[in-house]
C-alpha atoms as a PDB file:
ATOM      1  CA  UNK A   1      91.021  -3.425 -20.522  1.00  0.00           C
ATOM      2  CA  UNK A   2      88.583  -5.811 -19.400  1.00  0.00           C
ATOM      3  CA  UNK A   3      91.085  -8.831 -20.500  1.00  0.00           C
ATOM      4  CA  UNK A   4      94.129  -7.079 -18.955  1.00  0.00           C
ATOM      5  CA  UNK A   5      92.169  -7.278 -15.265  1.00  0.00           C
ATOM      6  CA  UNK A   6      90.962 -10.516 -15.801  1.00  0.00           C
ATOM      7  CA  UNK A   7      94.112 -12.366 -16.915  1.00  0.00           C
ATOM      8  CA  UNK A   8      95.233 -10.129 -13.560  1.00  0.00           C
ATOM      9  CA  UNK A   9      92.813 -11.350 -11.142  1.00  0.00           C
ATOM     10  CA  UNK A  10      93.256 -14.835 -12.464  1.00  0.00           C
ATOM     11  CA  UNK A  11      96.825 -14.713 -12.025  1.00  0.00           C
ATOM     12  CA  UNK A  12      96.687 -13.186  -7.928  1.00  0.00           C
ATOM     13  CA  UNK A  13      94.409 -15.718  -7.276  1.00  0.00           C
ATOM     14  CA  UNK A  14      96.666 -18.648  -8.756  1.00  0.00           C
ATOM     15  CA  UNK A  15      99.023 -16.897  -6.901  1.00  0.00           C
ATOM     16  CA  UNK A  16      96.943 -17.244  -3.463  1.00  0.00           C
ATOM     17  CA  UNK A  17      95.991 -20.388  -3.819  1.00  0.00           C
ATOM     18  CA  UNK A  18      99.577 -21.527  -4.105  1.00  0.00           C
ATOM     19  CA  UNK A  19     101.047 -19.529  -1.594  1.00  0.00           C
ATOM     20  CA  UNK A  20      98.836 -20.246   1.127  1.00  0.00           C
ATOM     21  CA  UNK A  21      98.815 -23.623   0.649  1.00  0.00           C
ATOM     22  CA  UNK A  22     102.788 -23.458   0.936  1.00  0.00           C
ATOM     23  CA  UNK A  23     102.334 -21.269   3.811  1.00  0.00           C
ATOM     24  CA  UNK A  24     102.411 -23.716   6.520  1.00  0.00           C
ATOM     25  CA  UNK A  25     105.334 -25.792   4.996  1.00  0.00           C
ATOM     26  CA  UNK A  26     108.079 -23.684   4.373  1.00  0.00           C
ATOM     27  CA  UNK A  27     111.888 -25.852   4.208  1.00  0.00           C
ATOM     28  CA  UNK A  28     114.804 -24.448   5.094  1.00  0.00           C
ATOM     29  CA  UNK A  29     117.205 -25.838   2.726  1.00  0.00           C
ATOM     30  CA  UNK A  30     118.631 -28.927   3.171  1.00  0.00           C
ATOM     31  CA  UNK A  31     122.392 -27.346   3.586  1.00  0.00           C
ATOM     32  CA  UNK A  32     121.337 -24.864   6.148  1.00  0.00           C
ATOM     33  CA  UNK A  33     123.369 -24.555   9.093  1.00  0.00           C
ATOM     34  CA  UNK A  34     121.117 -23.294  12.238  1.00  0.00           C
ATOM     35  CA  UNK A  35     122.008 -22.075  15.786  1.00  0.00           C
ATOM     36  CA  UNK A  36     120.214 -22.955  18.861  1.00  0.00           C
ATOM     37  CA  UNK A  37     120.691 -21.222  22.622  1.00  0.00           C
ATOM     38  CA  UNK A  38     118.693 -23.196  24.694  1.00  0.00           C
ATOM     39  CA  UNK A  39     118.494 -21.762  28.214  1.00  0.00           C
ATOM     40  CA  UNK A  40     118.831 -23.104  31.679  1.00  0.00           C
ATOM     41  CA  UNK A  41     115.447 -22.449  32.841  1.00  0.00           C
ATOM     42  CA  UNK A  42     112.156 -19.948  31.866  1.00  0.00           C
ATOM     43  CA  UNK A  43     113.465 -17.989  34.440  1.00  0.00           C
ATOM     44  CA  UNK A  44     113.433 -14.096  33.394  1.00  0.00           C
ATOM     45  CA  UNK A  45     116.834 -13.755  34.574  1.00  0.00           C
ATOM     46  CA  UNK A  46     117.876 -17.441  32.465  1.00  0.00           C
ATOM     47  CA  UNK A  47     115.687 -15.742  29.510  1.00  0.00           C
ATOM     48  CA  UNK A  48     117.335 -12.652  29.431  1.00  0.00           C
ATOM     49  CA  UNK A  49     120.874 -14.616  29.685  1.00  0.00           C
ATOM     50  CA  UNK A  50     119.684 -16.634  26.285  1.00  0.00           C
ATOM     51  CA  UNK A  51     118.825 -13.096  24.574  1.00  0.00           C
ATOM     52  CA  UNK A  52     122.152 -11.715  25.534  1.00  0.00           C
ATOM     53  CA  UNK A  53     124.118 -15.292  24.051  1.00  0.00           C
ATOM     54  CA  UNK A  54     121.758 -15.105  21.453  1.00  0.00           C
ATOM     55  CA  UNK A  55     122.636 -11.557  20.076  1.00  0.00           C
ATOM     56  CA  UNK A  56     126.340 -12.070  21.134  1.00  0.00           C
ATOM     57  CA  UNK A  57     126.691 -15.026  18.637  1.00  0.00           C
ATOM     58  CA  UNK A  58     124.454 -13.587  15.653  1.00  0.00           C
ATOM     59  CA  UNK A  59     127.245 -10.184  15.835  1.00  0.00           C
ATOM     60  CA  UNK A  60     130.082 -12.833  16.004  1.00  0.00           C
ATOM     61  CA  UNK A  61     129.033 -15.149  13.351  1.00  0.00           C
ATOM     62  CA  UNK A  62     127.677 -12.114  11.552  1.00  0.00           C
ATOM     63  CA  UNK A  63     131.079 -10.782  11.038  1.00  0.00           C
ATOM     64  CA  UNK A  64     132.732 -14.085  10.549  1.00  0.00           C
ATOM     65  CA  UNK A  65     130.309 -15.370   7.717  1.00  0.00           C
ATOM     66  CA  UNK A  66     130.035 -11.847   6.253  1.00  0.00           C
ATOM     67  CA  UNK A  67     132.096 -12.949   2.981  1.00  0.00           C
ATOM     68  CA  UNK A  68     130.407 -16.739   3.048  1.00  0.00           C
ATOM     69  CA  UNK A  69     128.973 -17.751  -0.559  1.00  0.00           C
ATOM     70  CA  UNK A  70     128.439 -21.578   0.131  1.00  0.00           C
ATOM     71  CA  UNK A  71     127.692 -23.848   2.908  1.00  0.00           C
ATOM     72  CA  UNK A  72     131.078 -25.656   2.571  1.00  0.00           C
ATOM     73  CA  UNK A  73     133.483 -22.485   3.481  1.00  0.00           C
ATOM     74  CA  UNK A  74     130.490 -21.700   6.527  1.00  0.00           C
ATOM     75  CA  UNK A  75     131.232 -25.373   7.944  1.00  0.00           C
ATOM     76  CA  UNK A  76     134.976 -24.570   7.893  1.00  0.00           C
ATOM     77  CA  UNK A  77     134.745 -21.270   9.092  1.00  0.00           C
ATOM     78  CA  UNK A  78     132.365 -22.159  11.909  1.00  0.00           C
ATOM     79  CA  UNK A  79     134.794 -24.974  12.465  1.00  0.00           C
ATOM     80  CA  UNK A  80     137.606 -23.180  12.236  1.00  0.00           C
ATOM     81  CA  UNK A  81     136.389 -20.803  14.759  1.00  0.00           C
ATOM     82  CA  UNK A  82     134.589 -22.766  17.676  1.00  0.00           C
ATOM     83  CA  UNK A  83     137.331 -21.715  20.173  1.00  0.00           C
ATOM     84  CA  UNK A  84     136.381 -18.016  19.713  1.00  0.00           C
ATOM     85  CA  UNK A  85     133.058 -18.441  20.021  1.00  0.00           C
ATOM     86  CA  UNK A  86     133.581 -20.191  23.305  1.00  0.00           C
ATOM     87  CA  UNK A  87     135.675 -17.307  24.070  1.00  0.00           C
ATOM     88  CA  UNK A  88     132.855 -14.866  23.286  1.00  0.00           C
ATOM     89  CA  UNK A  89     130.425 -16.513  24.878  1.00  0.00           C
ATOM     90  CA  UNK A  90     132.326 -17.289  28.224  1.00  0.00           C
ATOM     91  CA  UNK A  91     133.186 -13.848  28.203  1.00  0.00           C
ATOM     92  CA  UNK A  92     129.714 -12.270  28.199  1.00  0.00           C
ATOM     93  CA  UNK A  93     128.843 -14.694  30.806  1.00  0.00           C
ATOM     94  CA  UNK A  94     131.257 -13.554  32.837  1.00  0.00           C
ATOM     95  CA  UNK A  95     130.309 -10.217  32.870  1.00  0.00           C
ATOM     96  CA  UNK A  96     126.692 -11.255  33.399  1.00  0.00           C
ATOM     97  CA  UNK A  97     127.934 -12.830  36.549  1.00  0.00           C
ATOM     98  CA  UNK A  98     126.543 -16.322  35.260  1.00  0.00           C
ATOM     99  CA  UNK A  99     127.760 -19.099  37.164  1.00  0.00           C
ATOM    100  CA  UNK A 100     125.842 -22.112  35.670  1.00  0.00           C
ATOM    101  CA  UNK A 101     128.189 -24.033  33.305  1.00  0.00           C
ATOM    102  CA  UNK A 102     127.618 -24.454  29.875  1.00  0.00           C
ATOM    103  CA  UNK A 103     128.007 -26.215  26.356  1.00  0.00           C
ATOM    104  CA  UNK A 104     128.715 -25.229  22.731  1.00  0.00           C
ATOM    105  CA  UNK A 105     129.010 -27.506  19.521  1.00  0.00           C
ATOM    106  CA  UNK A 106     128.800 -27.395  15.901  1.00  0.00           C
ATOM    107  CA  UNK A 107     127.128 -30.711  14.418  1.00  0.00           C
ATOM    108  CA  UNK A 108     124.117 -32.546  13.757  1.00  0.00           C
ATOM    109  CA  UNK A 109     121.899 -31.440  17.106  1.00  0.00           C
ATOM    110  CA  UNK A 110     118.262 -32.689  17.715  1.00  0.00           C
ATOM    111  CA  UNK A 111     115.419 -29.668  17.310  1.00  0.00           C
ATOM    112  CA  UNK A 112     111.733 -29.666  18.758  1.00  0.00           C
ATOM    113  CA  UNK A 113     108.827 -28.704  15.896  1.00  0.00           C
ATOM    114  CA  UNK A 114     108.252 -24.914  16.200  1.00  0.00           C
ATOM    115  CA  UNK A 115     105.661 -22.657  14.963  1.00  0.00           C
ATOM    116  CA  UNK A 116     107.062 -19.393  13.959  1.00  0.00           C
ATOM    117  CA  UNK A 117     104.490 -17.101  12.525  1.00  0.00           C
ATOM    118  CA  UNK A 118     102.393 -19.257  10.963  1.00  0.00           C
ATOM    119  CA  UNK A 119     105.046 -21.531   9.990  1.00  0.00           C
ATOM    120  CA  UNK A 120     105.717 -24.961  11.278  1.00  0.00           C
ATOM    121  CA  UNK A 121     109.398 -26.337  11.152  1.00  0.00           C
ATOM    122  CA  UNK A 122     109.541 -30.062  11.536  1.00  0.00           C
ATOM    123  CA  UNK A 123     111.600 -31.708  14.449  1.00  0.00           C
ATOM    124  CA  UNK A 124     114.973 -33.492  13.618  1.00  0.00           C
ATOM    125  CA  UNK A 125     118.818 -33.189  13.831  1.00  0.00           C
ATOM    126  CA  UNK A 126     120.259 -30.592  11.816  1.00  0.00           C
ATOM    127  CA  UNK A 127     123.447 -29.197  11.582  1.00  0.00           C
ATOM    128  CA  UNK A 128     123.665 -26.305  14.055  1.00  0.00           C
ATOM    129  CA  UNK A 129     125.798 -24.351  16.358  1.00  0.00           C
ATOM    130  CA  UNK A 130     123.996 -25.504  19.753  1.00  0.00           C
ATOM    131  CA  UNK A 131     124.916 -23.622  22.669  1.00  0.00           C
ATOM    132  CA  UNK A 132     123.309 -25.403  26.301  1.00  0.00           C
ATOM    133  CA  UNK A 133     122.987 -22.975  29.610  1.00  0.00           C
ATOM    134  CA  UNK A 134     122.950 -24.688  32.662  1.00  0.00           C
ATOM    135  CA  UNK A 135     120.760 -27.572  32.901  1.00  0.00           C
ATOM    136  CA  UNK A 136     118.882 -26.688  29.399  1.00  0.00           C
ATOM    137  CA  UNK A 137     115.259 -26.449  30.411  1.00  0.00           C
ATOM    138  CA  UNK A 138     114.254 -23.081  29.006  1.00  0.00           C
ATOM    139  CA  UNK A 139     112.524 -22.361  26.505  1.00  0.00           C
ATOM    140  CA  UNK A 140     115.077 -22.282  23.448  1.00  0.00           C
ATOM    141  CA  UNK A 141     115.772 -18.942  20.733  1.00  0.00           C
ATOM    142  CA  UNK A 142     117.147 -20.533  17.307  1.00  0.00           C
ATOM    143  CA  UNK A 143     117.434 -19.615  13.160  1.00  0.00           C
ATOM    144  CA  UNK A 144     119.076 -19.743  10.490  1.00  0.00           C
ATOM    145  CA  UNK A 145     122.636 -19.573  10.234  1.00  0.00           C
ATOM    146  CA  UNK A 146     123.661 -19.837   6.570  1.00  0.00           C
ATOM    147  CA  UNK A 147     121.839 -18.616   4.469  1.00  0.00           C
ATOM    148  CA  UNK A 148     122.878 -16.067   6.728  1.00  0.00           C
ATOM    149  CA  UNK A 149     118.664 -15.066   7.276  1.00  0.00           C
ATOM    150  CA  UNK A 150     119.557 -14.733  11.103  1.00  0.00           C
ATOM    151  CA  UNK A 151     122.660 -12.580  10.875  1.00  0.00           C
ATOM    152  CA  UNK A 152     120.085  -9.874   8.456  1.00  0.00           C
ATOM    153  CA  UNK A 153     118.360  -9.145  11.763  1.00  0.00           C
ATOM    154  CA  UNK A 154     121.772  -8.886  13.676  1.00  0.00           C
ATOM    155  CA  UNK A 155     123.052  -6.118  11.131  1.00  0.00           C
ATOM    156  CA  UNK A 156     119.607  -4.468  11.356  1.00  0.00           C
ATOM    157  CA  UNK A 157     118.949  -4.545  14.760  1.00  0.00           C
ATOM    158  CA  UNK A 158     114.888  -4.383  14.085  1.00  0.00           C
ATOM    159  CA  UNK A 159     112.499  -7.249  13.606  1.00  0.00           C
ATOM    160  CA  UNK A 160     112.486  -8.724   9.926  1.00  0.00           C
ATOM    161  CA  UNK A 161     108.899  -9.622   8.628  1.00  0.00           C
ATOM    162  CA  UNK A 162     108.774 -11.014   4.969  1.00  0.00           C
ATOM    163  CA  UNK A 163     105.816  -9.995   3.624  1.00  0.00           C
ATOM    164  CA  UNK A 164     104.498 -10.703  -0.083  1.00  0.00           C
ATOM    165  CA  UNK A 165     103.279  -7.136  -1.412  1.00  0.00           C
ATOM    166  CA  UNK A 166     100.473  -8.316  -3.593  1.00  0.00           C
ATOM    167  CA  UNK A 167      99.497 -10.854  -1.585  1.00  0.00           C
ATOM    168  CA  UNK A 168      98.410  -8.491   0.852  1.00  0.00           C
ATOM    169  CA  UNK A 169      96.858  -6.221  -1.720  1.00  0.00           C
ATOM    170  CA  UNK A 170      94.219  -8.557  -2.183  1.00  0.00           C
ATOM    171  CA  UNK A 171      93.630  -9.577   1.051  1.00  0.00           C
ATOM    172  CA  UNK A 172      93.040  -5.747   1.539  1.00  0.00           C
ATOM    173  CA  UNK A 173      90.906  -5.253  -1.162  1.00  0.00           C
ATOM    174  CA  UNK A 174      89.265  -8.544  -1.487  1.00  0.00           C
ATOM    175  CA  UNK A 175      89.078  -9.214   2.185  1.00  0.00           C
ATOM    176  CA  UNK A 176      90.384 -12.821   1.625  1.00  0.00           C
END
């Protein structure tokens, strides 16, 4: 018994040590597509716009990605369907009564470092959808395209928060 809980303990707190020191540096895979909608301003009104584009294209790309097993048949589909996208997008803003211009494209698109809890994504160019309101000073939404981990939220319609169960046993009961 004594052996059991020992070879136990040893292996949660392997397990610790390795995923908190991993913690901070999680990669999105190197064939991840992302999208990006950065807004025209911090303006609650500009904000709320982004939200509403934001939702719009994770339903869209949701459905059009739904059967999507590799990143080469995303990039065509994606490609394949830019004009609809447009479409969708110019649409919303229409009914929003938004009368700034604005830009989409699927390439390689420059991204600021962001901290998302607790993790810090490195700034680069990365292939993305990128869609620009206005003047593109806001504050900007994006994730991850394919692997679809963006569109899981879009189907749900809750917040996701990955969570590793015994991790947070121990920090429970061990207080670490």
């Amino acid at each position: 018994m004594k052996k059991g809980f020992a070879i136990i303990l040893i292996t949660m707190i392997a397990y610790l040590s390795l995923t908190d020191s991993f913690d901070n540096r999680f990669i999105i895979p190197d064939e991840a597509i992302r999208l990006r909608v950065i807004p025209n301003s911090n303006s609650q009104y500009d904000q709320n716009i982004k939200t509403k584009v934001s939702k719009q294209l994770q339903y869209s790309m949701s459905d059009l990605l739904s059967d999507t097993h590799d990143v080469k048949e995303a990039r065509k589909i994606i490609s394949s369907n830019m004009n609809y996208l447009d479409s969708e997008i110019g649409n919303l803003l229409k009914r929003e009564k938004y009368n700034l211009n604005y830009n989409i494209n699927f390439g390689d698109n420059f991204f600021p470092e962001k901290e998302y809890k607790g993790i810090t994504y490195k700034e680069g160019y990365y292939e993305s959808v990128k869609v620009t309101l206005g003047e593109g000073l806001g504050d900007n939404w994006w994730c991850v395209l394919f692997p679809p981990l963006c569109l899981i939220e879009a189907e749900e319609s809750t917040e996701v928060e990955y969570k590793f169960f015994v991790k947070e046993i121990i920090k429970k009961y061990f207080r670490i």
